[in-house]
Protein backbone atom coordinates (compact mmCIF):
# COMPACT_ATOMS: atom_id res chain seq x y z
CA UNK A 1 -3.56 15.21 -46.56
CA UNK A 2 -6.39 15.50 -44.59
CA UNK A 3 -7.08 12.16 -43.57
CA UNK A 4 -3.63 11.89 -42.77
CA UNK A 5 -4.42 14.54 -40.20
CA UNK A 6 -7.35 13.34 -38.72
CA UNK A 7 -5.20 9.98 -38.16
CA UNK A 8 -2.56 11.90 -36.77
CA UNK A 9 -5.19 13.91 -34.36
CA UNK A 10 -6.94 10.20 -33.50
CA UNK A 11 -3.30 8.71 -32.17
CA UNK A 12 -2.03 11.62 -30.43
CA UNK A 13 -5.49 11.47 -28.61
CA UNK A 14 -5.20 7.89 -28.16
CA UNK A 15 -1.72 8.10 -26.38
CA UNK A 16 -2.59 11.03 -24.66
CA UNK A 17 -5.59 9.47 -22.74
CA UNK A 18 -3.51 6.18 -21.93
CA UNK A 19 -0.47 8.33 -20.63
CA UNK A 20 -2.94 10.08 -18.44
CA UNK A 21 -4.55 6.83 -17.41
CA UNK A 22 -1.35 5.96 -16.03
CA UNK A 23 0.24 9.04 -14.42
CA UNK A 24 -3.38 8.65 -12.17
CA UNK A 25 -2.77 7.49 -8.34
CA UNK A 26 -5.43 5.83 -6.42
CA UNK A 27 -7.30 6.88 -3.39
CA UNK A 28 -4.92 4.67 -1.45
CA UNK A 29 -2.05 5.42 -2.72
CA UNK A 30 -3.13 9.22 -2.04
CA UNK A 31 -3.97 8.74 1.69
CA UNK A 32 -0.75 6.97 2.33
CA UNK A 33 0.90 10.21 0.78
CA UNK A 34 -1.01 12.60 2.76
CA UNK A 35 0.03 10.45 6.43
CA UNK A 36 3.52 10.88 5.29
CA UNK A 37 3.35 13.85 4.61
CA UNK A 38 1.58 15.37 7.96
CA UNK A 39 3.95 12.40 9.94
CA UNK A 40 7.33 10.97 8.37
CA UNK A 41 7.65 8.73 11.46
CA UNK A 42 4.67 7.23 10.62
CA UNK A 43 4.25 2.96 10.47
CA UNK A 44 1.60 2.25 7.20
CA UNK A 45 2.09 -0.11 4.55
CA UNK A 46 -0.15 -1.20 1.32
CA UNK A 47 -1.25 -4.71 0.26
CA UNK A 48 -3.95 -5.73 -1.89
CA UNK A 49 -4.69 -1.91 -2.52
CA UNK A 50 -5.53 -1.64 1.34
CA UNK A 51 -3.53 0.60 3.45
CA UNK A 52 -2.80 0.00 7.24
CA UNK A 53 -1.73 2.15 10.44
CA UNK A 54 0.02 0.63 12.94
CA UNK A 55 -1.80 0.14 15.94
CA UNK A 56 0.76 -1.69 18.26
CA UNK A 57 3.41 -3.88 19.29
CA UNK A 58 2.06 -7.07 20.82
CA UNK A 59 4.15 -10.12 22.54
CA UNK A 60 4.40 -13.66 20.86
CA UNK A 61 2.03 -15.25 23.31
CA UNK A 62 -0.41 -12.64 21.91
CA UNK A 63 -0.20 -13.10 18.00
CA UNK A 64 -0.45 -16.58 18.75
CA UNK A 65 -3.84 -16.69 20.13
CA UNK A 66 -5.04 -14.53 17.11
CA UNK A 67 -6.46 -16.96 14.24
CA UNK A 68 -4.32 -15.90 11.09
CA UNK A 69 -3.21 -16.49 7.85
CA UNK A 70 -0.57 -15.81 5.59
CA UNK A 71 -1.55 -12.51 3.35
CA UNK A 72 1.42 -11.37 2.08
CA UNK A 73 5.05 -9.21 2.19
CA UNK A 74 6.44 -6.43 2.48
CA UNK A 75 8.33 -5.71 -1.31
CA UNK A 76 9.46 -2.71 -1.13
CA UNK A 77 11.06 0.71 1.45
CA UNK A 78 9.08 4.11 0.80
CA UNK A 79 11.24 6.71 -0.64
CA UNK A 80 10.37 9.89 -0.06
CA UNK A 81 8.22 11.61 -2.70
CA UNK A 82 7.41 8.51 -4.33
CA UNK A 83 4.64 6.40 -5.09
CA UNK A 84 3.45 4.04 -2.65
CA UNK A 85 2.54 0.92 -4.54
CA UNK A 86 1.22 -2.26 -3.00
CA UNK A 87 3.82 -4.35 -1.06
CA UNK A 88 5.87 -0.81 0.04
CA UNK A 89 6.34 -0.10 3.81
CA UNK A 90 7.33 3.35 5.30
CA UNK A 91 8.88 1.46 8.18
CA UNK A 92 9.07 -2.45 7.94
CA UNK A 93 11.68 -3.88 6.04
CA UNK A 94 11.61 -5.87 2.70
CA UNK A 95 10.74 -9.73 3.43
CA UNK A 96 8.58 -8.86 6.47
CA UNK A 97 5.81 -11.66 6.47
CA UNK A 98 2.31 -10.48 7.03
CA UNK A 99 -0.81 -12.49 8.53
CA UNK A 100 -4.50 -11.28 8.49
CA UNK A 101 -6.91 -12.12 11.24
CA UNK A 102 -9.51 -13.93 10.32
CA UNK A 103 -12.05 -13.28 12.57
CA UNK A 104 -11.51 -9.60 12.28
CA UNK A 105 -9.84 -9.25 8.67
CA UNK A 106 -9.14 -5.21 9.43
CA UNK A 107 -6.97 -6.26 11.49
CA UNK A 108 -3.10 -7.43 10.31
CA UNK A 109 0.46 -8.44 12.09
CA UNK A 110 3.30 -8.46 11.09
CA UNK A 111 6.17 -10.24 11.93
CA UNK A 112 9.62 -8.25 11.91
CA UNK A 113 12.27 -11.42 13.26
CA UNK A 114 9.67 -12.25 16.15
CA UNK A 115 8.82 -8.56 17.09
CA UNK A 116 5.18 -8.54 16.46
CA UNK A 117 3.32 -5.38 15.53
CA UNK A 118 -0.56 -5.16 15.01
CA UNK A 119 -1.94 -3.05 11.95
CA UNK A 120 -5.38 -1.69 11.05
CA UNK A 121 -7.11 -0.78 7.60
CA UNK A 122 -7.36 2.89 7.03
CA UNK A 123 -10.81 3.30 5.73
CA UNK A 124 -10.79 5.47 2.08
CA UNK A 125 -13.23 9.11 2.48
């Protein structure tokens, strides 16, 4: 009887300790909560675990003369009071391409059916 308790004990700890694991969210994900929060207007999306701000709109002629490459898409429309997860966007709509700089890899556009808006990393802290 008792070592059927101390198993018992050993698994409930076990499952509790993963459940918490996952209920967690990460310092990104908790920024991106606290802009919406203080802004629900506001243009941020995640990718890679990095969030980023909208900085601007810029022209065609403009993105063009910025080296980039392909980093990624938008997956995924914020709800409110839910998790932001990599690939969500508060404003940008799902199948949005995204392109990093490379010379200045902070730095991100995106490109909304040729209207092209530039993003910057929100540092964590």
């Amino acid at each position: 009887m008792l070592i059927r308790l101390f198993y018992f004990l050993m698994i409930s700890s076990a499952l509790l300790s993963i459940t918490g694991c996952t209920s967690e969210t990460s310092a990104t994900q908790e920024m991106a909560r606290t802009i919406m929060k203080e802004d629900q207007s506001s243009d941020i999306f995640i990718i890679d675990s990095i969030l980023y701000r909208k900085v601007e709109i810029v022209n065609e002629e403009q993105f063009n003369s910025v080296n980039t490459a392909p980093y990624g898409s938008i997956t995924s429309s914020y709800e409110k009071n839910k998790t932001f997860q990599s690939g969500t966007a508060s404003v940008l709509p799902t199948g949005t391409q995204i392109y990093r700089s490379i010379e200045q890899p902070a730095y991100v556009y995106s490109n909304d059916r040729g209207t092209y808006t530039l993003y910057k990393s929100v540092p964590e802290g």
